[in-house]
N, C-alpha and C. Protein backbone atom coordinates (compact mmCIF):
# COMPACT_ATOMS: atom_id res chain seq x y z
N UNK A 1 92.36 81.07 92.79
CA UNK A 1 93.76 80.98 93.22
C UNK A 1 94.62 81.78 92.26
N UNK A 2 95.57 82.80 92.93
CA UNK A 2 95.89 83.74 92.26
C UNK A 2 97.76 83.04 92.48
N UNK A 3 98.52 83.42 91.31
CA UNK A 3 100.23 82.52 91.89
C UNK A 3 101.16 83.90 90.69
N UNK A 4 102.08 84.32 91.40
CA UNK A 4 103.47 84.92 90.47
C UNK A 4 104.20 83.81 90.36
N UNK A 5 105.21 83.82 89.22
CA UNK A 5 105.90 82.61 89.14
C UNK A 5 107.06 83.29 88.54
N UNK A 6 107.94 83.60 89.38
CA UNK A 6 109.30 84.32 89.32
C UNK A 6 110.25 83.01 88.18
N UNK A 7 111.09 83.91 87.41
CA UNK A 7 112.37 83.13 86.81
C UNK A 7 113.32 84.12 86.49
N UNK A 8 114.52 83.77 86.19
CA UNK A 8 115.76 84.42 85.88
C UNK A 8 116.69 84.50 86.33
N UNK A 9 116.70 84.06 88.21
CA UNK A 9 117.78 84.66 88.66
C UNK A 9 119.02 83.74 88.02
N UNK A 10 119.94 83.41 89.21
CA UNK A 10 121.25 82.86 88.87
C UNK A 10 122.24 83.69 89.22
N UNK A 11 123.83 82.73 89.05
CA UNK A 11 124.87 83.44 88.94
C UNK A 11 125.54 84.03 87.91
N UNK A 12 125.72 85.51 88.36
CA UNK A 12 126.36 86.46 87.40
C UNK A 12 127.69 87.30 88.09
N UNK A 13 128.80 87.56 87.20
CA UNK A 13 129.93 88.28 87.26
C UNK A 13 129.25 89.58 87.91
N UNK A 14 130.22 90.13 88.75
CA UNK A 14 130.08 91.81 88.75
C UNK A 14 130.27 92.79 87.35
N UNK A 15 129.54 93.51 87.05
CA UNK A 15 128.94 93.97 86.46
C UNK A 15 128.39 93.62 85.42
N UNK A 16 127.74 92.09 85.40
CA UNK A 16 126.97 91.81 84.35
C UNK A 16 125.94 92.01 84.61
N UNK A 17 124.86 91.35 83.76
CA UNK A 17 123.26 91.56 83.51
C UNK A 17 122.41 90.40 83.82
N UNK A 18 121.39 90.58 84.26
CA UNK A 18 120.35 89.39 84.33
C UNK A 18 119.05 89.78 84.02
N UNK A 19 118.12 89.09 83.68
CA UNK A 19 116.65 89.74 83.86
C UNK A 19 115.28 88.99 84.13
N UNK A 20 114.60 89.33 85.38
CA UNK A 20 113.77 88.53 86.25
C UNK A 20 112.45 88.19 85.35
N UNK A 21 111.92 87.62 85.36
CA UNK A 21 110.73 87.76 84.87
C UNK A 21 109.41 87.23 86.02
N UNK A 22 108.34 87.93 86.07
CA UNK A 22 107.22 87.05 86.64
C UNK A 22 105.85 87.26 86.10
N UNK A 23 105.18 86.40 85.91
CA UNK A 23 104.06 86.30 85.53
C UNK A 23 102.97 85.82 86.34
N UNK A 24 102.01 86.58 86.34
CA UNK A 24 100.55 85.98 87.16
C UNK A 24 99.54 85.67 86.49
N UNK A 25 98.90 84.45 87.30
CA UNK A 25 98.22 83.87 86.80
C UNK A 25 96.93 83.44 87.59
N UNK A 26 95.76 83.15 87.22
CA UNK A 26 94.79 83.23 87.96
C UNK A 26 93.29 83.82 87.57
N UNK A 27 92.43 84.05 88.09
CA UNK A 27 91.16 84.88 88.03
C UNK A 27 91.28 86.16 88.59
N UNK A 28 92.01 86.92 87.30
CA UNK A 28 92.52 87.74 88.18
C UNK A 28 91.56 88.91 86.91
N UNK A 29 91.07 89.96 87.45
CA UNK A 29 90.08 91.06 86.93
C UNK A 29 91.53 91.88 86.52
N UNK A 30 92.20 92.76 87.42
CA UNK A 30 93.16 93.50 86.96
C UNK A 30 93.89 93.35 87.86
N UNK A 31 95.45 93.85 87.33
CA UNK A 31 96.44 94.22 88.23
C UNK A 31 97.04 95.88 88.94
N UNK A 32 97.06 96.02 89.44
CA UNK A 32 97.28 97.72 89.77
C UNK A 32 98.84 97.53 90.17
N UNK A 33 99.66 97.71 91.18
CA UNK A 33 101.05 97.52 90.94
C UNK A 33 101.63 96.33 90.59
N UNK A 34 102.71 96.35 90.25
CA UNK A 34 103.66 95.01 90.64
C UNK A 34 105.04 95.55 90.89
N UNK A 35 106.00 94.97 91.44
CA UNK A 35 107.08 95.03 92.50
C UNK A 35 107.73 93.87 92.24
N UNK A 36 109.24 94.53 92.39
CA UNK A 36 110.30 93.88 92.91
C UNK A 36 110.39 93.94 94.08
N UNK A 37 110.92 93.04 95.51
CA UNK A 37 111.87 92.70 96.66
C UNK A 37 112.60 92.03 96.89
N UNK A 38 113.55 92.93 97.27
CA UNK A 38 114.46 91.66 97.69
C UNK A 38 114.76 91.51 99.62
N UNK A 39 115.73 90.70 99.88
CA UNK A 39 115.38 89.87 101.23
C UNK A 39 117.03 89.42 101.44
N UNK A 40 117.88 89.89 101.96
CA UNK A 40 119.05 89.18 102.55
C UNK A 40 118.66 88.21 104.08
N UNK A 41 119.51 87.40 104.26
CA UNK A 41 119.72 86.51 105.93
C UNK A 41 119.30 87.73 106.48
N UNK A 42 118.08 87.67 107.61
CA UNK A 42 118.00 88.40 108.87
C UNK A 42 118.03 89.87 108.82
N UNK A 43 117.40 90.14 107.35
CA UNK A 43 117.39 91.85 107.11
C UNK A 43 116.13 91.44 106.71
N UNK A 44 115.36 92.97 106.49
CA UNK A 44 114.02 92.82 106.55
C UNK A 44 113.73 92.95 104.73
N UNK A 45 112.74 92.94 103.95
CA UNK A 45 112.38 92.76 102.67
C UNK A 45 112.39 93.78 102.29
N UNK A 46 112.94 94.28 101.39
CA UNK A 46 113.10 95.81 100.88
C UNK A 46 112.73 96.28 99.41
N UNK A 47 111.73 97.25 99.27
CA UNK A 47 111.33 97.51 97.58
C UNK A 47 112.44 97.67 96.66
N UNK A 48 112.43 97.20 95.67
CA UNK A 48 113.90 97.43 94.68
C UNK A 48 113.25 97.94 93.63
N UNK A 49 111.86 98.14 92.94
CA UNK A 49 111.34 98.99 92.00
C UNK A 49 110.00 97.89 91.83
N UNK A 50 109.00 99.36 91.42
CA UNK A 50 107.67 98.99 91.31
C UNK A 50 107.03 99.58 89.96
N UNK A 51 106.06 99.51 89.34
CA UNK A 51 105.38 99.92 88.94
C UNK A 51 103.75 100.11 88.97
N UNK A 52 103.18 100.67 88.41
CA UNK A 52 102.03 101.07 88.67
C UNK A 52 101.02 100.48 86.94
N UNK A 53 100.02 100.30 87.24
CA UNK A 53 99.57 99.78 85.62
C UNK A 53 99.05 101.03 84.82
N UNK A 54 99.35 101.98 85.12
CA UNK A 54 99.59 103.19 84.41
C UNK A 54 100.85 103.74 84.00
N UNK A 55 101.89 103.45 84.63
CA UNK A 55 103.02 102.99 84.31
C UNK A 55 103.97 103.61 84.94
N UNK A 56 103.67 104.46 86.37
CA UNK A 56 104.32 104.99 87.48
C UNK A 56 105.46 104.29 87.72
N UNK A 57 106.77 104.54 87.90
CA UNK A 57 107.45 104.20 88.32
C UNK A 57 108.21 104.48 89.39
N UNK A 58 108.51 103.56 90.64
CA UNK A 58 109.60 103.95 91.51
C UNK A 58 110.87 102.91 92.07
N UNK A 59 112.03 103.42 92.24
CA UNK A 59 113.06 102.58 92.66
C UNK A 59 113.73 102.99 93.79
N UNK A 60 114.39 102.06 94.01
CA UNK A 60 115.49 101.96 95.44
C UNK A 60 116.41 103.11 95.42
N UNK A 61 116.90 104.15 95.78
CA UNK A 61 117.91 104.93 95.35
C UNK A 61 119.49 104.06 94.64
N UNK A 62 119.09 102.92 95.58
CA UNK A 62 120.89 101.65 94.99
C UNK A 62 120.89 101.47 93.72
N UNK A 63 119.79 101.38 92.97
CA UNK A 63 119.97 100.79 91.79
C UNK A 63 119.46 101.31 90.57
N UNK A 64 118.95 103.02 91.08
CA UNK A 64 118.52 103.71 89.93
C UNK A 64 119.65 103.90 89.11
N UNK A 65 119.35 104.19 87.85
CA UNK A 65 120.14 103.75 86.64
C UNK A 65 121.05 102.69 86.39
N UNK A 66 120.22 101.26 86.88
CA UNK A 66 121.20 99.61 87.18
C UNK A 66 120.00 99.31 86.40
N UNK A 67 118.95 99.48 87.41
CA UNK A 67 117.80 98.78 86.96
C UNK A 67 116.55 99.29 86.14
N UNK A 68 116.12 98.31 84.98
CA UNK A 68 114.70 99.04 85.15
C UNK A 68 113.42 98.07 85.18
N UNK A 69 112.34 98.39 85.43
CA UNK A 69 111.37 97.90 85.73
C UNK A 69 110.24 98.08 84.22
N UNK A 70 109.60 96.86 84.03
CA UNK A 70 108.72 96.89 82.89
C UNK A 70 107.51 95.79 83.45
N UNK A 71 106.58 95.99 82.65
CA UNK A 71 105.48 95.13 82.46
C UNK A 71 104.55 95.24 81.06
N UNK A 72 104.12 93.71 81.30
CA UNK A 72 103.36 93.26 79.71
C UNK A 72 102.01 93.45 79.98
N UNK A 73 100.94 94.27 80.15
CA UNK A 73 99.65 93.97 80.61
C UNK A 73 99.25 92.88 79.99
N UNK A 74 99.50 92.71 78.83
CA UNK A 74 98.54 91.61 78.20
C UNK A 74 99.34 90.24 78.55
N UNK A 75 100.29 90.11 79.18
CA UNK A 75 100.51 88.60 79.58
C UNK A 75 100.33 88.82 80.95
N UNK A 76 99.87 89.79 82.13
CA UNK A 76 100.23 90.01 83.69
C UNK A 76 101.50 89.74 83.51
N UNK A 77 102.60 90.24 83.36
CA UNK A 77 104.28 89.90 83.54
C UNK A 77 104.99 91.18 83.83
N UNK A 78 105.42 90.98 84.93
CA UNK A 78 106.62 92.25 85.00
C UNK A 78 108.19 91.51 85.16
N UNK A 79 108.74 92.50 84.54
CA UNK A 79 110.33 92.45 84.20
C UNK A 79 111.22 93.04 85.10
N UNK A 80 112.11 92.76 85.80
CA UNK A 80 113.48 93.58 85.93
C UNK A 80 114.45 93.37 85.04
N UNK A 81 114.61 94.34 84.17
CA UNK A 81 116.56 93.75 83.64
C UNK A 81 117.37 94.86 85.21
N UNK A 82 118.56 94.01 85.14
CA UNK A 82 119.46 94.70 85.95
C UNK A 82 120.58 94.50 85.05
N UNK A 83 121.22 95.71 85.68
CA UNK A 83 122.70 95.77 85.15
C UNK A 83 123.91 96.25 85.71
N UNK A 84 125.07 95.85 85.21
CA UNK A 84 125.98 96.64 85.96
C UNK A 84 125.51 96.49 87.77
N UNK A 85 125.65 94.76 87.71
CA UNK A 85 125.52 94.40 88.93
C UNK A 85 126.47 94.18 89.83
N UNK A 86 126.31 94.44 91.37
CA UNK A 86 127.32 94.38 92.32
C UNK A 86 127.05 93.26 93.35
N UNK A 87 128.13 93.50 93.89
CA UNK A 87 128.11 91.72 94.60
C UNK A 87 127.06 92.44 96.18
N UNK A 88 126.47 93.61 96.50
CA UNK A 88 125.42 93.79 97.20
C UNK A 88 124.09 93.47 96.59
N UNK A 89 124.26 93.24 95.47
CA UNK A 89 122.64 93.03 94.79
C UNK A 89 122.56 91.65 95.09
N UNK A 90 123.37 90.97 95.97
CA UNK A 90 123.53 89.26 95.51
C UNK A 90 121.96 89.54 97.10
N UNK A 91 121.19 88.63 96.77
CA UNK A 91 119.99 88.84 97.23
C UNK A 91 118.89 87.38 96.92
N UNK A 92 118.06 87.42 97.59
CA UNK A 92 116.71 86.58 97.15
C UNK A 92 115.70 87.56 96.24
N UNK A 93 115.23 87.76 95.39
CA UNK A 93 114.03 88.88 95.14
C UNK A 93 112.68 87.82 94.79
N UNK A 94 112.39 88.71 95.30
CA UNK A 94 110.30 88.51 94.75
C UNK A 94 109.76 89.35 94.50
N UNK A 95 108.59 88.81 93.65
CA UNK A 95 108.04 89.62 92.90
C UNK A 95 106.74 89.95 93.86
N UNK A 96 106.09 90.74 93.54
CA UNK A 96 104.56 91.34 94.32
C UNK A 96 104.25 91.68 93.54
N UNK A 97 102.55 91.50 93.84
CA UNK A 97 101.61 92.13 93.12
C UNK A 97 100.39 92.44 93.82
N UNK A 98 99.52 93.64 93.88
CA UNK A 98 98.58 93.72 94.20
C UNK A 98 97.31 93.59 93.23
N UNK A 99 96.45 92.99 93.18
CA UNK A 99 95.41 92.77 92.09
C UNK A 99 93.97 92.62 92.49
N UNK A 100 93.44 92.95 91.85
CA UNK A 100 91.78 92.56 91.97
C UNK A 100 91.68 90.90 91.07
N UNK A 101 90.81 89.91 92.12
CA UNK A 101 90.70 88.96 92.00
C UNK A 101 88.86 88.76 91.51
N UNK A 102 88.71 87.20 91.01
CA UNK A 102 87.33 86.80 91.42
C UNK A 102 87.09 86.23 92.42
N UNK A 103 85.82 86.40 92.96
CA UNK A 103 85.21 85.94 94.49
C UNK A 103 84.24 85.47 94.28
N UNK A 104 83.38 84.06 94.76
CA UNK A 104 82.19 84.29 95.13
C UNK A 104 80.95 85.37 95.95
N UNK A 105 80.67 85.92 94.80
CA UNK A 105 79.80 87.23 95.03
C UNK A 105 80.04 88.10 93.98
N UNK A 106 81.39 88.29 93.91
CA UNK A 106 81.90 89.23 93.19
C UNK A 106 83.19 89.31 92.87
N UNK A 107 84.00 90.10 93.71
CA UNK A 107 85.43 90.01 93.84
C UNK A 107 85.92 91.14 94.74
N UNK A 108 87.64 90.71 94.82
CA UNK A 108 88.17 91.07 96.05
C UNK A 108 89.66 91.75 95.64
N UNK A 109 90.19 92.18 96.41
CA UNK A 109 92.08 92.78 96.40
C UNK A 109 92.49 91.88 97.34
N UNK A 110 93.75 91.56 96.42
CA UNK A 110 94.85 90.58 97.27
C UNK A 110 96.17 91.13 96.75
N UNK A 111 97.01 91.10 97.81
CA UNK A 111 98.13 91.47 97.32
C UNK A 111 99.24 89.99 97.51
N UNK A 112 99.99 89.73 96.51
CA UNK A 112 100.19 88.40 96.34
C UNK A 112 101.96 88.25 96.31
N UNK A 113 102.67 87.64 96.34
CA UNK A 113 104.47 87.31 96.35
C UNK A 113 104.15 85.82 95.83
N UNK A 114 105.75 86.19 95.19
CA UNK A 114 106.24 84.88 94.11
C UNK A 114 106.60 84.39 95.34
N UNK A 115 107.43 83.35 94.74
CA UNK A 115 108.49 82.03 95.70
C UNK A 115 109.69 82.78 95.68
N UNK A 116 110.37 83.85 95.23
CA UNK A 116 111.35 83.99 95.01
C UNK A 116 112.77 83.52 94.59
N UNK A 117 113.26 84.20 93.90
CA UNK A 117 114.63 83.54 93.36
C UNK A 117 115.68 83.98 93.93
N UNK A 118 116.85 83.31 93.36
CA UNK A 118 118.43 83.79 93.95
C UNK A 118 118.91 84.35 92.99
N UNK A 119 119.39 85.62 93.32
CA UNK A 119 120.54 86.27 92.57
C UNK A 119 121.52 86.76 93.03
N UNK A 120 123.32 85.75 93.19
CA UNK A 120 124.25 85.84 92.94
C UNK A 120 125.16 86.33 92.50
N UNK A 121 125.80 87.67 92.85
CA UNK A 121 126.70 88.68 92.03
C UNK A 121 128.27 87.83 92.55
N UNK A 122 129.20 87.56 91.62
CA UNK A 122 130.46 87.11 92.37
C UNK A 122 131.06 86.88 91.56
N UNK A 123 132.33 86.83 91.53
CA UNK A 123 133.16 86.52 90.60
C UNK A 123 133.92 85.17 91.30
C-alpha cells in the first residue's frame, strides 16, 4: 500500500506565501515524477508543476515565476512553495506521483494522488 500525504495548505492574503508539502510512503522501489494539481467546483484537474527524479521541471504558464517545485529523494517528498499568490490560485491541490511499487512476484507502476488540500487566497 502505497499513500501521499499532502500538508500546508490554508488561508493566505493576496500576495502572500504558502508551502505544500507531500510525502510518500509505502513499498515503494522508486519514484519517477511527482506533481502538483489542482481542481476548482466543476472544472477539470489541472497540472500546476511537476518534476521528474532527475530533476526535469515543468509548470502551468499561471504560475511560472510564483511557484517552484522541489523534491527530497531521500524522504519521497515533494514541495511547492508558492508565492505572490492570487485569489485564482484559491484551489484544492494534490499531489501525484507515479512510482514503482512492490508486488507479489516482483513489482509494478502505480501512479498514485494525495487527499488533497485547500488553498485559500483572500483577503
Amino acid at each position: 500500500q502505497v499513500q501521499l500525504v499532502e500538508s500546508g495548505g490554508g488561508l493566505v492574503q493576496p500576495g502572500g506565501s504558502l508551502r505544500l508539502s507531500c510525502a510518500a510512503s509505502g513499498s515503494i522501489f522508486s519514484i519517477y515524477t511527482m506533481g502538483w494539481y489542482r481542481q476548482a467546483p466543476g472544472k477539470q484537474r489541472e497540472l500546476v508543476a511537476a518534476i521528474t527524479s532527475d530533476g526535469m521541471l515543468n509548470y502551468e504558464d499561471s504560475v511560472k515565476g510564483r511557484f517552484t517545485i522541489s523534491r527530497d529523494n531521500a524522504k519521497n517528498t515533494v514541495y511547492l512553495q508558492m508565492n505572490s499568490l492570487k485569489p485564482e490560485d484559491t484551489d484544492v491541490y494534490y499531489c501525484n506521483a507515479y512510482l514503482k511499487v512492490s508486488s507479489p512476484g516482483g513489482y509494478r507502476y502505480l501512479e498514485v494522488w494525495g487527499q488533497g488540500t485547500l488553498v485559500t487566497v483572500s483577503s
